[in-house]
N, C-alpha and C. Protein backbone atom coordinates (compact mmCIF):
# COMPACT_ATOMS: atom_id res chain seq x y z
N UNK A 1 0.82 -1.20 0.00
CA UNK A 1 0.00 0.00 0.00
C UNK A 1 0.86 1.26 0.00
N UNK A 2 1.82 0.98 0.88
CA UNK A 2 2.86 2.23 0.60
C UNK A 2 3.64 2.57 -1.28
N UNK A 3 3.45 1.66 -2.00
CA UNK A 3 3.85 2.31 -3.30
C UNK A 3 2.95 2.97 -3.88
N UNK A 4 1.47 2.15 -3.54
CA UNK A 4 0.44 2.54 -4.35
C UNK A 4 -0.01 4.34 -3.78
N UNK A 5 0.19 4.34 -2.60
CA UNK A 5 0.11 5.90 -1.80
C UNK A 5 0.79 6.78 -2.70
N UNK A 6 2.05 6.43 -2.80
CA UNK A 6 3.45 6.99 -3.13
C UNK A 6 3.11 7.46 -4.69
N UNK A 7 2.72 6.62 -5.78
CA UNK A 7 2.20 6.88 -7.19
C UNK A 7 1.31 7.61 -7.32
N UNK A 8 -0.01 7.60 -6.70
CA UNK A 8 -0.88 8.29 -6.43
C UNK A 8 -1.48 9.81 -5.89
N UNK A 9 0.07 9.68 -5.21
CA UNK A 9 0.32 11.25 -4.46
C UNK A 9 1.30 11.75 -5.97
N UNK A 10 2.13 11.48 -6.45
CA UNK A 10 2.82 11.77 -7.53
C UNK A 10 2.18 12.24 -8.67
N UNK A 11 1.37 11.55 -8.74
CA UNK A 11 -0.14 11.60 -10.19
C UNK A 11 -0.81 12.73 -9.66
N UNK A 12 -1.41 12.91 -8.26
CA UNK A 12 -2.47 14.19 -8.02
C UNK A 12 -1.61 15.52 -7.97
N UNK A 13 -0.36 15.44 -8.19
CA UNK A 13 0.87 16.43 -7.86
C UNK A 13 1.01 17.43 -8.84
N UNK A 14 1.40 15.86 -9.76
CA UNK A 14 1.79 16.87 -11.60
C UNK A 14 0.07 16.56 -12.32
N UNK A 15 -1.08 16.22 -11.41
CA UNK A 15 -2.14 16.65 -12.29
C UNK A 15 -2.35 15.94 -13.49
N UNK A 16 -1.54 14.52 -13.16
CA UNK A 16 -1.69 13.42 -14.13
C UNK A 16 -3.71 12.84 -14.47
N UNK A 17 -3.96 12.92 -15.90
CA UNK A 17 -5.04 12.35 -15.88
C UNK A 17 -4.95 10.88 -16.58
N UNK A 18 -5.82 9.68 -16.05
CA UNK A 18 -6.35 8.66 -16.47
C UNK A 18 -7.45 7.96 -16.87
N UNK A 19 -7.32 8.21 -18.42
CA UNK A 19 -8.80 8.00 -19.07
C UNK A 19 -9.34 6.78 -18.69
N UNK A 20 -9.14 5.81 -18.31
CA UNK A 20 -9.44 4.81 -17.64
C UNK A 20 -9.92 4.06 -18.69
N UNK A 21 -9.91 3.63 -20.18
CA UNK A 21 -9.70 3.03 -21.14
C UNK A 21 -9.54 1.50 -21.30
N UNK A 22 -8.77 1.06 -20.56
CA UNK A 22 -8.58 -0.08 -20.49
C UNK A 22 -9.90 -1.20 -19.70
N UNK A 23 -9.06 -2.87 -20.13
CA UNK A 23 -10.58 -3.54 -19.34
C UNK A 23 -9.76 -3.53 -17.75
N UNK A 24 -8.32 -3.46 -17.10
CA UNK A 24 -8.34 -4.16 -15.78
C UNK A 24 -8.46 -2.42 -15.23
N UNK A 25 -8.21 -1.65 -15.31
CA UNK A 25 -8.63 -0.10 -15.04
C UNK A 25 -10.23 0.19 -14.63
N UNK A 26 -10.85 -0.26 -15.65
CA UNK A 26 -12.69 -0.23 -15.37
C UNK A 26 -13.08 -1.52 -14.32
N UNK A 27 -12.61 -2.54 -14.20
CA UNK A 27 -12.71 -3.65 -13.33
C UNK A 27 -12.33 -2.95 -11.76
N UNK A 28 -11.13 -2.63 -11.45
CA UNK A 28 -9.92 -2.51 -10.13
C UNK A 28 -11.32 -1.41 -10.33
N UNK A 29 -11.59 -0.14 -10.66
CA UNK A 29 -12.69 0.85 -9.98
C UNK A 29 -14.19 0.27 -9.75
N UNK A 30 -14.77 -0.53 -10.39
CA UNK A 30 -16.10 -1.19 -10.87
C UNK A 30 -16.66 -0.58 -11.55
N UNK A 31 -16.07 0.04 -12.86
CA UNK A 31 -16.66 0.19 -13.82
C UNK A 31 -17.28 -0.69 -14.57
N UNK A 32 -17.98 -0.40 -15.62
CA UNK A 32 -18.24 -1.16 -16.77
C UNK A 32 -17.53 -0.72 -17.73
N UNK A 33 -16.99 -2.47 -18.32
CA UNK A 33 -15.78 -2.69 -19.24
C UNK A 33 -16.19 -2.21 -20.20
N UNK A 34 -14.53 -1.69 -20.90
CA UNK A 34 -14.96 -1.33 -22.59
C UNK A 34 -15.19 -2.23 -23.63
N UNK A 35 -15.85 -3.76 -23.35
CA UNK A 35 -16.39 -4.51 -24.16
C UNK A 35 -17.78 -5.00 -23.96
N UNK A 36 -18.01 -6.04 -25.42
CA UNK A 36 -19.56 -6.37 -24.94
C UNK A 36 -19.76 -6.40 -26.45
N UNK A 37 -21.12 -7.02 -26.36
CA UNK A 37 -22.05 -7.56 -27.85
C UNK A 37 -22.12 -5.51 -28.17
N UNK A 38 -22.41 -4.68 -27.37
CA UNK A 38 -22.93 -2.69 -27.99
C UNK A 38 -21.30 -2.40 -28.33
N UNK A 39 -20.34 -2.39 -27.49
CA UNK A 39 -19.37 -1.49 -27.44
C UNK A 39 -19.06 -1.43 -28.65
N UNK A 40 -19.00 -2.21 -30.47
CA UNK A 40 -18.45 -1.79 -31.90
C UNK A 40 -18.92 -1.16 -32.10
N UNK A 41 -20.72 -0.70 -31.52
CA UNK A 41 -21.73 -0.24 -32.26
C UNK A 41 -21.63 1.01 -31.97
N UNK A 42 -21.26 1.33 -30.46
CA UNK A 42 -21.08 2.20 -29.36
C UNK A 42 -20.33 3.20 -30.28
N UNK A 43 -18.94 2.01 -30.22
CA UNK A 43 -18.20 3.21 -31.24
C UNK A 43 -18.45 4.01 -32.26
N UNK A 44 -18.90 3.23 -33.41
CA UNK A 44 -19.21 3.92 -34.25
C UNK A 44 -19.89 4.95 -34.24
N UNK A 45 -21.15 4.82 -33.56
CA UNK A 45 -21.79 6.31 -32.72
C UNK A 45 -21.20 7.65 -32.73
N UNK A 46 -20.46 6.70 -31.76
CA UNK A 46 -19.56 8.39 -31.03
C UNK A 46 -18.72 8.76 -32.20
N UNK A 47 -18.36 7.92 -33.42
CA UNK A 47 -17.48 8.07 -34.71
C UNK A 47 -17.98 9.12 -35.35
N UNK A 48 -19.46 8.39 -35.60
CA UNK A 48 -20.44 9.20 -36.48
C UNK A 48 -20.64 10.52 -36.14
N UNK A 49 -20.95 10.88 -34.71
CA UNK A 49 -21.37 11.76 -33.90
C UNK A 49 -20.51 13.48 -34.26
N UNK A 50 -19.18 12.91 -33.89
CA UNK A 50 -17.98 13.08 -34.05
C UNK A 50 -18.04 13.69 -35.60
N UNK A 51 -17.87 12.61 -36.39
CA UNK A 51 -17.70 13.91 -38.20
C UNK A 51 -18.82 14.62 -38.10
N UNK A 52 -20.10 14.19 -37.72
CA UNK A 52 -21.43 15.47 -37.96
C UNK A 52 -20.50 16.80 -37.54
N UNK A 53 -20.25 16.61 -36.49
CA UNK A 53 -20.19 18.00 -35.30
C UNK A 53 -18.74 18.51 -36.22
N UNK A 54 -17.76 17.55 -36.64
CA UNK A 54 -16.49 18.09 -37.81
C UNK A 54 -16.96 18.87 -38.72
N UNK A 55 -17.83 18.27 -39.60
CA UNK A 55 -18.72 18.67 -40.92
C UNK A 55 -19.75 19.89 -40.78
N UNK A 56 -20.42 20.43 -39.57
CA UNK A 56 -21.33 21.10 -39.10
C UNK A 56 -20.11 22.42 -38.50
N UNK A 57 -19.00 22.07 -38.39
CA UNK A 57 -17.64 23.12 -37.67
C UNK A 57 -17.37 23.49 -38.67
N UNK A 58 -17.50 22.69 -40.29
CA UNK A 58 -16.12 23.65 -40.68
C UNK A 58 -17.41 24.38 -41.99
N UNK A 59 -18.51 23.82 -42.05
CA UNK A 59 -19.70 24.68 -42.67
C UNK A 59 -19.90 25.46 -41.95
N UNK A 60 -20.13 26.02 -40.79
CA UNK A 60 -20.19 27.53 -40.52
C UNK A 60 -19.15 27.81 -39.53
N UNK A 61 -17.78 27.90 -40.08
CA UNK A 61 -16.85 28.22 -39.61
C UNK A 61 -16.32 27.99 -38.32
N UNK A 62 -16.59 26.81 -38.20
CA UNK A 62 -16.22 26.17 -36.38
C UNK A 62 -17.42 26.91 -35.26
N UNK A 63 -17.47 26.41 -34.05
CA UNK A 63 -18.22 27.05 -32.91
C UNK A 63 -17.09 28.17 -31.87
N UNK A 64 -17.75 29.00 -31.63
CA UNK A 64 -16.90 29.88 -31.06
C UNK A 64 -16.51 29.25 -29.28
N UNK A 65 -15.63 29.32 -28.97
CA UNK A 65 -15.60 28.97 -27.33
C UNK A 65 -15.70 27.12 -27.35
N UNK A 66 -16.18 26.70 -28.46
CA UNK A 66 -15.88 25.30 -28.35
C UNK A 66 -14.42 24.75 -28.71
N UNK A 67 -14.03 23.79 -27.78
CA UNK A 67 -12.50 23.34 -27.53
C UNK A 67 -12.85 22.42 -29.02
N UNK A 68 -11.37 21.88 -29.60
CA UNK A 68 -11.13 21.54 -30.59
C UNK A 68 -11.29 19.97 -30.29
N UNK A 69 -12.16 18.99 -31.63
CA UNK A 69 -12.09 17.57 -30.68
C UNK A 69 -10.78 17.25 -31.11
N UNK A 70 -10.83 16.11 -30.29
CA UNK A 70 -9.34 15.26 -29.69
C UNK A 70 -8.72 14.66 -30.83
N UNK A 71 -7.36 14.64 -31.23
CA UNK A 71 -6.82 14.79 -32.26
C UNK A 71 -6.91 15.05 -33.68
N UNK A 72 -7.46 16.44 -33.37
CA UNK A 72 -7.42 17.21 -34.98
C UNK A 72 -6.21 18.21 -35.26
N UNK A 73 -5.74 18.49 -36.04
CA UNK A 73 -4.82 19.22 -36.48
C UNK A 73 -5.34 20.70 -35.62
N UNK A 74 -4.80 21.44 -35.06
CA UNK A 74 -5.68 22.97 -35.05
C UNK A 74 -4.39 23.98 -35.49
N UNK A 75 -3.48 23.10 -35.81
CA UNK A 75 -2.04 24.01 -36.06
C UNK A 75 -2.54 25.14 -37.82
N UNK A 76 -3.33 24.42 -38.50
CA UNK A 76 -3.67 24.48 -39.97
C UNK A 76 -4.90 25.99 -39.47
N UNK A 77 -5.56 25.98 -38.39
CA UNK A 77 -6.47 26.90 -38.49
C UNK A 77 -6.20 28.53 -38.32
């Protein structure tokens, strides 16, 4: 328990975040895992979801005050 203290205090320090992504990550908290008969479908969703809101940004010139989604170029804008 003393390493796990020790990592933990280190992580809340430098403000480390953990998307918690993985299946033994969602298990060790009791999450629900990132698998299953939905989770391909799941994805695609949030895929789909995702170019609308791309396609709907760059037809009227992006949203103002909205953060850029997660790995897009924004160096080009």
């Amino acid at each position: 328990f003393q390493e796990t203290t020790r990592v933990l205090t280190e992580a809340a320090v430098k403000g480390a975040v953990d998307r918690l992504i993985g299946l033994k990550e969602n298990v060790i908290i009791g999450r629900l895992i990132p698998a299953g008969t939905g989770f391909r479908a799941r994805q695609l969703a949030r895929l789909r979801q995702a170019e609308e809101r791309l396609a709907l940004g760059e037809a009227f010139g992006g949203f103002e005050g909205e953060p850029p989604l997660p790995g897009l170029d924004t160096a080009s804008s």
